[in-house]
N, C-alpha and C. Protein backbone atom coordinates (compact mmCIF):
# COMPACT_ATOMS: atom_id res chain seq x y z
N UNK A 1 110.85 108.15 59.49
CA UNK A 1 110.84 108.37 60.94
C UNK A 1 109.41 108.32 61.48
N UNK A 2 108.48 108.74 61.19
CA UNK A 2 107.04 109.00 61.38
C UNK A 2 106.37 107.69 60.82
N UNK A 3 106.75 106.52 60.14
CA UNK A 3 106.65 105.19 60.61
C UNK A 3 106.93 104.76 61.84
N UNK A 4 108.36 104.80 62.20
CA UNK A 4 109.02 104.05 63.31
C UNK A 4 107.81 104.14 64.51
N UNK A 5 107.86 106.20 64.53
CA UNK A 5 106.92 106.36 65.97
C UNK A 5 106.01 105.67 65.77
N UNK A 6 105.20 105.58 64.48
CA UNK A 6 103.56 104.70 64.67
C UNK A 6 103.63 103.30 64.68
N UNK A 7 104.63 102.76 64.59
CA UNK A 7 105.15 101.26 65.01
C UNK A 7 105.30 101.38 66.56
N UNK A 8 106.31 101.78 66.93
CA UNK A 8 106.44 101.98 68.73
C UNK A 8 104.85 102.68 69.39
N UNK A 9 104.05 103.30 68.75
CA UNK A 9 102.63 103.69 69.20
C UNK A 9 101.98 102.84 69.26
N UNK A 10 101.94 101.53 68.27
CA UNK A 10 101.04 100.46 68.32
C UNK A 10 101.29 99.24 69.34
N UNK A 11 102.51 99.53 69.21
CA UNK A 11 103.13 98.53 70.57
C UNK A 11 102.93 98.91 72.03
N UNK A 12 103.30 100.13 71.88
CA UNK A 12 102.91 100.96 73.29
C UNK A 12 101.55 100.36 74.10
N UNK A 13 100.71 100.65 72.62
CA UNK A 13 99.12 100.78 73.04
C UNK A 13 98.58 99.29 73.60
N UNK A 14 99.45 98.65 72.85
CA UNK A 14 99.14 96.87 72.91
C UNK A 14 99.50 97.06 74.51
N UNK A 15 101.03 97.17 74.87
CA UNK A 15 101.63 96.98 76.34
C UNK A 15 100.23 97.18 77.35
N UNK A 16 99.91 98.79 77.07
CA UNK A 16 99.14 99.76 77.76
C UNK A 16 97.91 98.84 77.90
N UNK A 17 97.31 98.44 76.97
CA UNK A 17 95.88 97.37 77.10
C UNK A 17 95.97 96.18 77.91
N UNK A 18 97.24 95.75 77.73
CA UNK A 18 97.39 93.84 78.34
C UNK A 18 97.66 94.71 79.64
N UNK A 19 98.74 95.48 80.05
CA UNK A 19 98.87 95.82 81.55
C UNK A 19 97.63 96.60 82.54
N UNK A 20 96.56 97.16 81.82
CA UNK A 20 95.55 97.48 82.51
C UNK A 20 94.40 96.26 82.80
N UNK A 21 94.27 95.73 81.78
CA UNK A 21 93.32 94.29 82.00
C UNK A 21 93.74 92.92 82.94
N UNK A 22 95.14 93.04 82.72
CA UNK A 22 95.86 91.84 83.54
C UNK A 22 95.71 92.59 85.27
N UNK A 23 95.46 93.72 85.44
CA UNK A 23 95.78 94.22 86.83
C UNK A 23 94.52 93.33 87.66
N UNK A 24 94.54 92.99 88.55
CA UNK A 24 93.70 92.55 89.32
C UNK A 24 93.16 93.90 90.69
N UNK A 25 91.41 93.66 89.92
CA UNK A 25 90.65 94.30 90.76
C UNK A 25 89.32 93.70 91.50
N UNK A 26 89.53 93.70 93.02
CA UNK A 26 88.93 93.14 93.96
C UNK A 26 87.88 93.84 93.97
N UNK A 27 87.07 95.19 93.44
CA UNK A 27 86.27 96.01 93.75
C UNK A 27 84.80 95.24 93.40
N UNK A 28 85.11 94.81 92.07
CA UNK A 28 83.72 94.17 91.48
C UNK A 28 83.02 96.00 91.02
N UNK A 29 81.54 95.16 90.47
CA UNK A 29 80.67 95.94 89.92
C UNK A 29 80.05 96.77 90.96
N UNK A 30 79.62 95.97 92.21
CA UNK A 30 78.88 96.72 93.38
C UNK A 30 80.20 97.87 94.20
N UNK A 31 81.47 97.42 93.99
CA UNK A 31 82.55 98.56 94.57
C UNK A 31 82.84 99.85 93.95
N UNK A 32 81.88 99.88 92.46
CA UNK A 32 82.01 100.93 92.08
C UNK A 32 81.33 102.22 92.44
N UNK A 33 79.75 101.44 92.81
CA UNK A 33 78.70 102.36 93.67
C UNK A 33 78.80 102.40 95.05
N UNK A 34 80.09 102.06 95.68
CA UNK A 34 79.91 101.86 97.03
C UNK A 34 79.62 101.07 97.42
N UNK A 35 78.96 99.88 97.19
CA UNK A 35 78.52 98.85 97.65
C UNK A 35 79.58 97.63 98.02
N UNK A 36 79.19 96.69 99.05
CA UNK A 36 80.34 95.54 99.20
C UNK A 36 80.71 94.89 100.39
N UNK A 37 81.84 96.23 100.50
CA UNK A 37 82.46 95.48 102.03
C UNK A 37 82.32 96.10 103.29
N UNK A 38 81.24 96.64 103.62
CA UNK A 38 80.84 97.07 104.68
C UNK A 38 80.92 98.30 105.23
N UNK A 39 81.72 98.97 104.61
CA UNK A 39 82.88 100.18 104.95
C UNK A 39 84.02 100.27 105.04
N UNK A 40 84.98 98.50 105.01
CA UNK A 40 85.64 98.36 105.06
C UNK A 40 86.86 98.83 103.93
N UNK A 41 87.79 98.65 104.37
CA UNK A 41 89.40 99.39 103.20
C UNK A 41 89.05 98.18 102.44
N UNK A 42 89.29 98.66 101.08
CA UNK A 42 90.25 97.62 100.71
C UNK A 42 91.44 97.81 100.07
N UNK A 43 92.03 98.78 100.51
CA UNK A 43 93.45 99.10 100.11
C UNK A 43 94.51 97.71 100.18
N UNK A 44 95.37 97.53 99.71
CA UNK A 44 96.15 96.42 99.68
C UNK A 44 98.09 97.22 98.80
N UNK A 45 98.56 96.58 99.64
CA UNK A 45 99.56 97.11 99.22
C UNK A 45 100.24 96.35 98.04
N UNK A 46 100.94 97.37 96.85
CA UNK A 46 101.36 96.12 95.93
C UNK A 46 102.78 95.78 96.13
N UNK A 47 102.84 94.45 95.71
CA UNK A 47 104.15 93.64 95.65
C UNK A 47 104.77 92.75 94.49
N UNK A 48 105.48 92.59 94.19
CA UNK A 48 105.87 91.47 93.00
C UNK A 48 105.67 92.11 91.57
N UNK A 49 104.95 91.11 91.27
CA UNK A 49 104.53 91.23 89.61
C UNK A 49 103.95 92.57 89.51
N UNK A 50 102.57 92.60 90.53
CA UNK A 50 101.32 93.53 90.62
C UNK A 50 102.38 94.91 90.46
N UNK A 51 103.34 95.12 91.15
CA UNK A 51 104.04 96.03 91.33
C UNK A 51 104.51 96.59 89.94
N UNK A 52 105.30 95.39 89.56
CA UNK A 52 105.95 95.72 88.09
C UNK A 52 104.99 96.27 86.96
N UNK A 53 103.72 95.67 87.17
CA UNK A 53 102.64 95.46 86.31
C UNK A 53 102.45 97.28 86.37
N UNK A 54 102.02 97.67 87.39
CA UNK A 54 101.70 98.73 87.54
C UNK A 54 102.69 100.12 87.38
N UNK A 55 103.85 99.46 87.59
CA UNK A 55 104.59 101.12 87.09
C UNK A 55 105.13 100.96 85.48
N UNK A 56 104.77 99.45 85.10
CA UNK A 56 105.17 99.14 83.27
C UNK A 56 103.96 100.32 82.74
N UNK A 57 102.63 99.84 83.32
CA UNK A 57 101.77 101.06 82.92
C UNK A 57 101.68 102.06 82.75
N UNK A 58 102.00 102.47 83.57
CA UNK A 58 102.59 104.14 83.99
C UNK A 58 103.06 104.64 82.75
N UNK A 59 104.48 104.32 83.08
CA UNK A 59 105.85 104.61 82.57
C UNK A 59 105.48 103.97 80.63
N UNK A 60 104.70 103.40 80.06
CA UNK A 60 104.24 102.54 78.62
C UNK A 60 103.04 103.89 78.70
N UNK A 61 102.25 104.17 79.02
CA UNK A 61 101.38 105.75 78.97
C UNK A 61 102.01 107.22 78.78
N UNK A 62 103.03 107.23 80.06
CA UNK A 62 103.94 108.40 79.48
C UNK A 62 104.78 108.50 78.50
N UNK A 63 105.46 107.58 78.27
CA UNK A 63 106.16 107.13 76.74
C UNK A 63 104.78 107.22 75.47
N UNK A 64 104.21 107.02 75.75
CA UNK A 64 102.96 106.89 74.54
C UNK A 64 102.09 108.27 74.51
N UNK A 65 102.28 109.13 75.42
CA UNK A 65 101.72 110.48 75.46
C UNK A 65 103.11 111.22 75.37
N UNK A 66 103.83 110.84 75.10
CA UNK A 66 105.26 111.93 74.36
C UNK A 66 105.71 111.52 73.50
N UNK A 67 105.70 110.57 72.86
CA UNK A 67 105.63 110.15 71.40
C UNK A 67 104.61 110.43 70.63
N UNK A 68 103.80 110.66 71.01
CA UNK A 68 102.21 111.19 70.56
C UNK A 68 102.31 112.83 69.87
N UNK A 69 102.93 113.28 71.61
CA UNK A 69 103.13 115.15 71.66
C UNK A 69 104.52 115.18 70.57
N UNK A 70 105.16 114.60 70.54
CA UNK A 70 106.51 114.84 69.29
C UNK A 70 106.21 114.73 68.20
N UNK A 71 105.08 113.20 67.67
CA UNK A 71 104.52 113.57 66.82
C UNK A 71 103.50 114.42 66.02
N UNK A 72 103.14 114.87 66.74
CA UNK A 72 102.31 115.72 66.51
C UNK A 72 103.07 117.17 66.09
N UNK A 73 103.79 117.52 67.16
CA UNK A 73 104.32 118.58 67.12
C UNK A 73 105.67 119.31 65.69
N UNK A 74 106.80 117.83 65.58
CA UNK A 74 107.28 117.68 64.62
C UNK A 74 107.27 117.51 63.57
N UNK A 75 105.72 116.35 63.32
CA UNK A 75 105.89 116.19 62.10
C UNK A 75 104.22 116.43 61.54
């Protein structure tokens, strides 16, 4: 059993890596210090993929931080 979870952990982690890097961020290097767009938002609302992309993340993190806490805890 304590295989299986560290099989589904490695997969998790894979999901968790490709869905944070694939996200598209408009901020750049200078949006991190504030710098950029004038003052302007750049909030953008998500749709489509971006959407899916982002609650697969989520939801592939919380699955991977309670498989984590079970293992730990159980075995």
């Amino acid at each position: 059993m304590n295989s299986i979870l560290s099989w589904i952990q490695i997969i998790l982690a894979i999901i968790i890596a490709v869905g944070i890097l694939a996200q598209k961020s408009n901020a750049g290097l200078g949006g991190a210090f504030g710098a950029g767009n004038d003052g302007a938002t750049t909030y953008h609302t998500k749709r489509g993929f971006e959407k899916f992309l982002f609650y697969l993340t989520i939801v592939s993190s919380l699955i991977f931080v309670a498989l984590t806490l079970i293992q730990v805890i159980i075995f």
